[in-house]
Protein backbone atom coordinates (compact mmCIF):
# COMPACT_ATOMS: atom_id res chain seq x y z
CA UNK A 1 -24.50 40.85 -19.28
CA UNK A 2 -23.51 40.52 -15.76
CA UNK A 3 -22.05 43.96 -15.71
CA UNK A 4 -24.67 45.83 -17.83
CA UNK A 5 -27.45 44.28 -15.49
CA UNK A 6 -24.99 45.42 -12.18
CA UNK A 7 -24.46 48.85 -13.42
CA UNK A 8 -28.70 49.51 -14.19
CA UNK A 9 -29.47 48.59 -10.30
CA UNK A 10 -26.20 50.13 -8.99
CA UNK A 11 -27.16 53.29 -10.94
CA UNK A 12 -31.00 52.90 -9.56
CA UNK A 13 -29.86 52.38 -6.32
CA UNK A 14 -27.74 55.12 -5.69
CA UNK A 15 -29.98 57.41 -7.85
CA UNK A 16 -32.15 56.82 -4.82
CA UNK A 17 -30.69 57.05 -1.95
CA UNK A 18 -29.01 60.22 -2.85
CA UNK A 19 -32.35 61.30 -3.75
CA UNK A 20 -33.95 60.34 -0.67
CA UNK A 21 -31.41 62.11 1.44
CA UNK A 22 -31.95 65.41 -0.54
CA UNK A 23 -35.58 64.79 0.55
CA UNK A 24 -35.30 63.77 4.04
CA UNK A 25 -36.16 66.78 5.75
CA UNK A 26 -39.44 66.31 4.17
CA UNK A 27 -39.96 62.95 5.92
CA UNK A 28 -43.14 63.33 7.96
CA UNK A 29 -45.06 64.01 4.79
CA UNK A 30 -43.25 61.62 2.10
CA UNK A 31 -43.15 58.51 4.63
CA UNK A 32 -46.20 57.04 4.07
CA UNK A 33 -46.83 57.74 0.43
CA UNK A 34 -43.70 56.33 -0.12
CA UNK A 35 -44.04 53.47 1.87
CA UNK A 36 -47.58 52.21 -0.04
CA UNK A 37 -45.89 53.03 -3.83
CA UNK A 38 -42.90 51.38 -2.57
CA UNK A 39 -44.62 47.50 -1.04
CA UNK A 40 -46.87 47.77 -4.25
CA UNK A 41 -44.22 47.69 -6.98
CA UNK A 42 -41.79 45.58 -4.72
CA UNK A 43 -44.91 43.10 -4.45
CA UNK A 44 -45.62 43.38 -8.75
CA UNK A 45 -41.62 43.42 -9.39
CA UNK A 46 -41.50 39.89 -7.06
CA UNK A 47 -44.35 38.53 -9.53
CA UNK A 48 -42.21 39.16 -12.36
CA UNK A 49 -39.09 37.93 -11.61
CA UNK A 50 -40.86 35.08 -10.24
CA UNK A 51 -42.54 34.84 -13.85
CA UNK A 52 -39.21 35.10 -15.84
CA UNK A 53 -37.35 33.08 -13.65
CA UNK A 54 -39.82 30.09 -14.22
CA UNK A 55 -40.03 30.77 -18.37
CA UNK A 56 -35.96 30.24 -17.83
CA UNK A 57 -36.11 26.70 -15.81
CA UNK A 58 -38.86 25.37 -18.30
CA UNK A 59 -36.80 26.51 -20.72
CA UNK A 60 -33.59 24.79 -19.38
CA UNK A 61 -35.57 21.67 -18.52
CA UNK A 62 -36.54 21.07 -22.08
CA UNK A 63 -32.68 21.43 -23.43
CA UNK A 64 -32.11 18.83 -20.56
CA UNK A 65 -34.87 16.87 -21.75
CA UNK A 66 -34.10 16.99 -25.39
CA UNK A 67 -30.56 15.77 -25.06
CA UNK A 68 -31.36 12.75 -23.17
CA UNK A 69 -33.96 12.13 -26.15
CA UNK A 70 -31.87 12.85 -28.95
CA UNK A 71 -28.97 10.59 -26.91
CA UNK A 72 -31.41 7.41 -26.80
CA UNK A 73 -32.62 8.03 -30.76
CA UNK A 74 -29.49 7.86 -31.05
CA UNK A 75 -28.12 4.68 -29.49
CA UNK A 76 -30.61 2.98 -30.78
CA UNK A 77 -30.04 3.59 -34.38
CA UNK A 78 -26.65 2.12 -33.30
CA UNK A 79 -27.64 -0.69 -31.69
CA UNK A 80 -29.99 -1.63 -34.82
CA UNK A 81 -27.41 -1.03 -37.03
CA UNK A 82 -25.41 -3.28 -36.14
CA UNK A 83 -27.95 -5.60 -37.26
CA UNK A 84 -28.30 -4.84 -40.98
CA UNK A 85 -26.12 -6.52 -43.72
CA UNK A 86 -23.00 -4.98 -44.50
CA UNK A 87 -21.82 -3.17 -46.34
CA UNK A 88 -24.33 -0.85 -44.60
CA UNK A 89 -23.80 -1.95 -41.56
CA UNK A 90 -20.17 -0.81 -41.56
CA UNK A 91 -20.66 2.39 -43.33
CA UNK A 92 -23.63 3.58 -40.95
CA UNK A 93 -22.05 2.38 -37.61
CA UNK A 94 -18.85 5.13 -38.91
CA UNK A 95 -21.53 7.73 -39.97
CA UNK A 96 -23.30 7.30 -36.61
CA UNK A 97 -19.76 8.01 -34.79
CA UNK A 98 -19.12 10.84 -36.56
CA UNK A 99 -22.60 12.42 -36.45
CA UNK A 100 -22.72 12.04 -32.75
CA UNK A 101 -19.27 13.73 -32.89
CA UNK A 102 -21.09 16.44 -34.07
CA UNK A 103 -23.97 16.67 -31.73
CA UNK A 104 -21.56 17.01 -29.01
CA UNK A 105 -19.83 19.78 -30.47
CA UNK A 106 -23.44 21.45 -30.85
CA UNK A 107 -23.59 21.67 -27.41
CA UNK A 108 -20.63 23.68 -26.90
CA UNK A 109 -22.06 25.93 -29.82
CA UNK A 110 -23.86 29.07 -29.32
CA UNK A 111 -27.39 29.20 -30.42
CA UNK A 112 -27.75 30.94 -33.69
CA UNK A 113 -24.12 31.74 -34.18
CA UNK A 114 -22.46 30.99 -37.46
CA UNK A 115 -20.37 28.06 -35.95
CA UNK A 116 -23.60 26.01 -34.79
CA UNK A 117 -24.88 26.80 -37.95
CA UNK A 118 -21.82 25.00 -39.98
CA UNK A 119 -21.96 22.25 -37.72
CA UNK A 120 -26.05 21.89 -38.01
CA UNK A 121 -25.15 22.00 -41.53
CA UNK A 122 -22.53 19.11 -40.97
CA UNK A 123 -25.35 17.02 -39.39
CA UNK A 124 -27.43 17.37 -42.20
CA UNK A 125 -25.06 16.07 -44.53
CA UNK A 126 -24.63 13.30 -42.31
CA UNK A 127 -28.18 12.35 -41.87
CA UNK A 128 -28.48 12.54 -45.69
CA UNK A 129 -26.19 9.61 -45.99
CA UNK A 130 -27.37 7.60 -43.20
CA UNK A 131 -30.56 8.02 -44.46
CA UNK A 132 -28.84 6.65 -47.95
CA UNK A 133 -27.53 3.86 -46.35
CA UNK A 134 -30.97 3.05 -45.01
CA UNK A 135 -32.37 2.95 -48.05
CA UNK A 136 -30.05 0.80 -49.43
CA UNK A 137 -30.31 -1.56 -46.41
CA UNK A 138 -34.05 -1.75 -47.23
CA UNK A 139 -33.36 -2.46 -51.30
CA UNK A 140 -31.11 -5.20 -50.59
CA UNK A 141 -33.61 -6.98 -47.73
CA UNK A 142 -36.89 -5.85 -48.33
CA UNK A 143 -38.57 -8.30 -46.16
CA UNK A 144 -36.16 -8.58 -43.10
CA UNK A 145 -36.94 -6.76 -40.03
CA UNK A 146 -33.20 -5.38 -38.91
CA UNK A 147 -33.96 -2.70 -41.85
CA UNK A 148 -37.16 -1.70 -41.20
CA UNK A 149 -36.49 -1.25 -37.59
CA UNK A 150 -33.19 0.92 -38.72
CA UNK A 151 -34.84 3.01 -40.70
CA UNK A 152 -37.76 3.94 -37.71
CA UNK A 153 -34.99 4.75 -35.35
CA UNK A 154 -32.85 6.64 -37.54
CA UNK A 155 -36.38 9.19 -38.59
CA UNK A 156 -37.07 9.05 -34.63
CA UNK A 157 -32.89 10.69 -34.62
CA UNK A 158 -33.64 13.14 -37.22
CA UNK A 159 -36.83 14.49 -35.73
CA UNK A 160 -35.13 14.51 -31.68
CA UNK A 161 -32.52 16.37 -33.61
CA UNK A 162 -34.62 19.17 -34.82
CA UNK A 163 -35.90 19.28 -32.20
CA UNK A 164 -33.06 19.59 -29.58
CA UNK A 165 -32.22 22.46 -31.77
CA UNK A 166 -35.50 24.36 -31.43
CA UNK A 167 -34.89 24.13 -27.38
CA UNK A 168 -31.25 25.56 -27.45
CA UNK A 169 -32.79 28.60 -29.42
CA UNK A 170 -36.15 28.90 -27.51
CA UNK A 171 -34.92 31.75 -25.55
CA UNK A 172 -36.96 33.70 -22.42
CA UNK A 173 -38.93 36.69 -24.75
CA UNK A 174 -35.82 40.10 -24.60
CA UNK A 175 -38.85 41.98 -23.59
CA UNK A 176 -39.57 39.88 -20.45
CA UNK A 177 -36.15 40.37 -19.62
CA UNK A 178 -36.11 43.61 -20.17
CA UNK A 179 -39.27 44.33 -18.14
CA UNK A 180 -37.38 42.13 -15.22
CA UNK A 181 -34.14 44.41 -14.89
CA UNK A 182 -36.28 48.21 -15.28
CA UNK A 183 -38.82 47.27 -13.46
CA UNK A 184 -35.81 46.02 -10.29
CA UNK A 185 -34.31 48.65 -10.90
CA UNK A 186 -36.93 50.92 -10.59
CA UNK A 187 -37.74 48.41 -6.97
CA UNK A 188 -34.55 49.17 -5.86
CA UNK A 189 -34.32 52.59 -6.32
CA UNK A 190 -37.23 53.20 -4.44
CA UNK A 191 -36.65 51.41 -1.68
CA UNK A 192 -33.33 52.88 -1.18
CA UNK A 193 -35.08 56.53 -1.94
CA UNK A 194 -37.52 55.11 1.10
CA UNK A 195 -34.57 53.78 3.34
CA UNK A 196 -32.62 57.10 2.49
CA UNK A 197 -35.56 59.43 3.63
CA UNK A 198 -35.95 57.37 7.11
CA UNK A 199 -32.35 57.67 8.01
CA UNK A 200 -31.98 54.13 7.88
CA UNK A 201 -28.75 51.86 7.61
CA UNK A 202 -27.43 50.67 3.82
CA UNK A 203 -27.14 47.15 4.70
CA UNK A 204 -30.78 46.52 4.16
CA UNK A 205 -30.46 48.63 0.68
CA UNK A 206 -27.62 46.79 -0.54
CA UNK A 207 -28.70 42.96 0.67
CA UNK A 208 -32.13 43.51 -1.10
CA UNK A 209 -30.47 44.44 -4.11
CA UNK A 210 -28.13 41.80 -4.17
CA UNK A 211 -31.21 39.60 -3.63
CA UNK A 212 -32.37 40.87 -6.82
CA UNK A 213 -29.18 41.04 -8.63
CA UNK A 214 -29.00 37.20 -7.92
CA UNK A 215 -32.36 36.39 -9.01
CA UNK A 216 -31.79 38.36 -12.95
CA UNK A 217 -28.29 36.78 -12.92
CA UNK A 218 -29.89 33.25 -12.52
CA UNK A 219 -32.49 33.93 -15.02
CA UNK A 220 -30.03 35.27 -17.39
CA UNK A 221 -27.63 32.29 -16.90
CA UNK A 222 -30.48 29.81 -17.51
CA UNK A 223 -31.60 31.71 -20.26
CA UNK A 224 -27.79 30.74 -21.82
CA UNK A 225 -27.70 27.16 -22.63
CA UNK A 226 -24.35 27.16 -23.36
CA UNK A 227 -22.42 30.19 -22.06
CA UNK A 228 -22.52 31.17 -18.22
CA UNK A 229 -22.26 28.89 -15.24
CA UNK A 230 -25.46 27.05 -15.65
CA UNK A 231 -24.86 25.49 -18.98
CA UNK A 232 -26.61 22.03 -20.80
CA UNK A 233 -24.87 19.14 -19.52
CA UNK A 234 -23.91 17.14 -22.52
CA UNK A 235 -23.02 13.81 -20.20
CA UNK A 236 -25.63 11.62 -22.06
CA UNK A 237 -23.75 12.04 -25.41
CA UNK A 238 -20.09 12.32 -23.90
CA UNK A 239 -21.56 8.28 -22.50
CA UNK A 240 -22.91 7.38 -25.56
CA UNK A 241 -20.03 8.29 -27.74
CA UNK A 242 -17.34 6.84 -24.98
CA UNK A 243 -19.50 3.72 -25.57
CA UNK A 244 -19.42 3.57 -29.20
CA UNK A 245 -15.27 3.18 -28.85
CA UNK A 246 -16.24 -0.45 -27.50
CA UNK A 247 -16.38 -3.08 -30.13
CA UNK A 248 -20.18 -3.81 -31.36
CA UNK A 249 -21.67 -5.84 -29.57
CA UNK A 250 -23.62 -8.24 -32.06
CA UNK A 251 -21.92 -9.31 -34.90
CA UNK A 252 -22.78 -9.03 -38.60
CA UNK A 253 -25.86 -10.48 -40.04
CA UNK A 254 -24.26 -13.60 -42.19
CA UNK A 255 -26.95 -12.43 -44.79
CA UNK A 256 -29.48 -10.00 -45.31
């Protein structure tokens, strides 16, 4: 992506400066028109890479947001478990290891590709028999609370997991991004067109399209939870899984 967005501007850019110095001895006449056309689309172009580059952090902040949120549901549905009667207790405490095995991978999975699907499959499977075990919790102590309050953090875990998902695929609209790089490129090659007909250095040319180069990278990267530089950190579930190595820490109810 890096290299097809590098090549439109470098293309663009080039396209007008050589243009511009095939024009230059018409400069008293094509300076000021070009001037106006060329602060008006830099000025609209700014607007929408400002406007991408803020659907891209939202969209970033929410994957942030929903793995911290799918991390708690999640330790808590531990914690309570270890509160219902075994053999439940035992079986979903495994289950729970193993299923946030499995959210971790997710995060090194690429949205929509065949190997997130598998392992959102895998989950599934999993919260089908945690949600088993719950319900056999519940039959064999239908009055106690440790169930009851099992079962209402294992739904909230289901529902944070859904929902994580929807923000890894909640991707910046392709035409917005595509809108961002012609309409730099189309910025760039006019200034350069502009700097070429004044007889002006390059080193303006190429630092404002490097500025711009940046800006779609960064948007792109964001736009990539998991691929790029700017990825998801998955540090809430790498903590909550490290901590699920410890041994329980209240013991098994004596009854249910």
């Amino acid at each position: 992506m890096a290299l097809i967005v590098l090549a439109v501007l470098g293309a663009a850019t080039v396209a007008g400066y050589a243009t511009g110095h095939y024009l230059r001895e018409h400069e008293a006449r094509l300076r000021e028109p070009f001037g106006v056309i060329q602060a008006a689309l830099l000025g609209v172009v700014g607007l929408i890479l400002a406007f991408g580059l803020t659907l891209a952090v939202g969209r970033y902040e929410d994957r942030r947001a929903a793995t911290v949120t799918e991390a708690n549901a999640i330790g808590t549905t531990y914690l309570r478990a270890q509160l219902i009667a075994e053999p439940a207790r035992t079986r979903s405490l495994g289950l729970l290891r193993e299923y946030t095995d499995r959210a971790l991978q997710v995060s090194r999975e690429i949205p929509n590709s065949s190997g997130m699907r598998r392992t959102t499959a895998a989950e599934g499977v999993l919260q089908r028999r945690l949600w088993r075990v719950a319900g056999q919790a519940i039959a064999s102590a239908p009055l106690a609370s440790a169930p009851r309050l099992y079962v209402d953090s294992l739904n909230a875990t289901i529902d944070s997991q859904s929902a994580r998902l929807s923000a890894l695929t909640n991707r910046v609209p392709g035409a917005v991004l595509a809108l961002e790089v012609f309409g730099a490129a189309a910025a760039v090659g006019l200034l350069a067109l502009h700097i070429s007909i004044l007889g002006r250095g390059v080193v303006p040319m190429l630092a404002a399209t490097a500025l711009v180069l940046l800006l779609l990278l960064v948007t792109f990267d964001l736009d990539r939870p998991t691929r790029g530089i700017i990825t998801v950190p998955s540090t809430p579930l790498a903590s909550l899984r490290a901590s699920m190595a410890l041994p329980p820490a209240a013991e098994a109810p004596n009854h249910p």
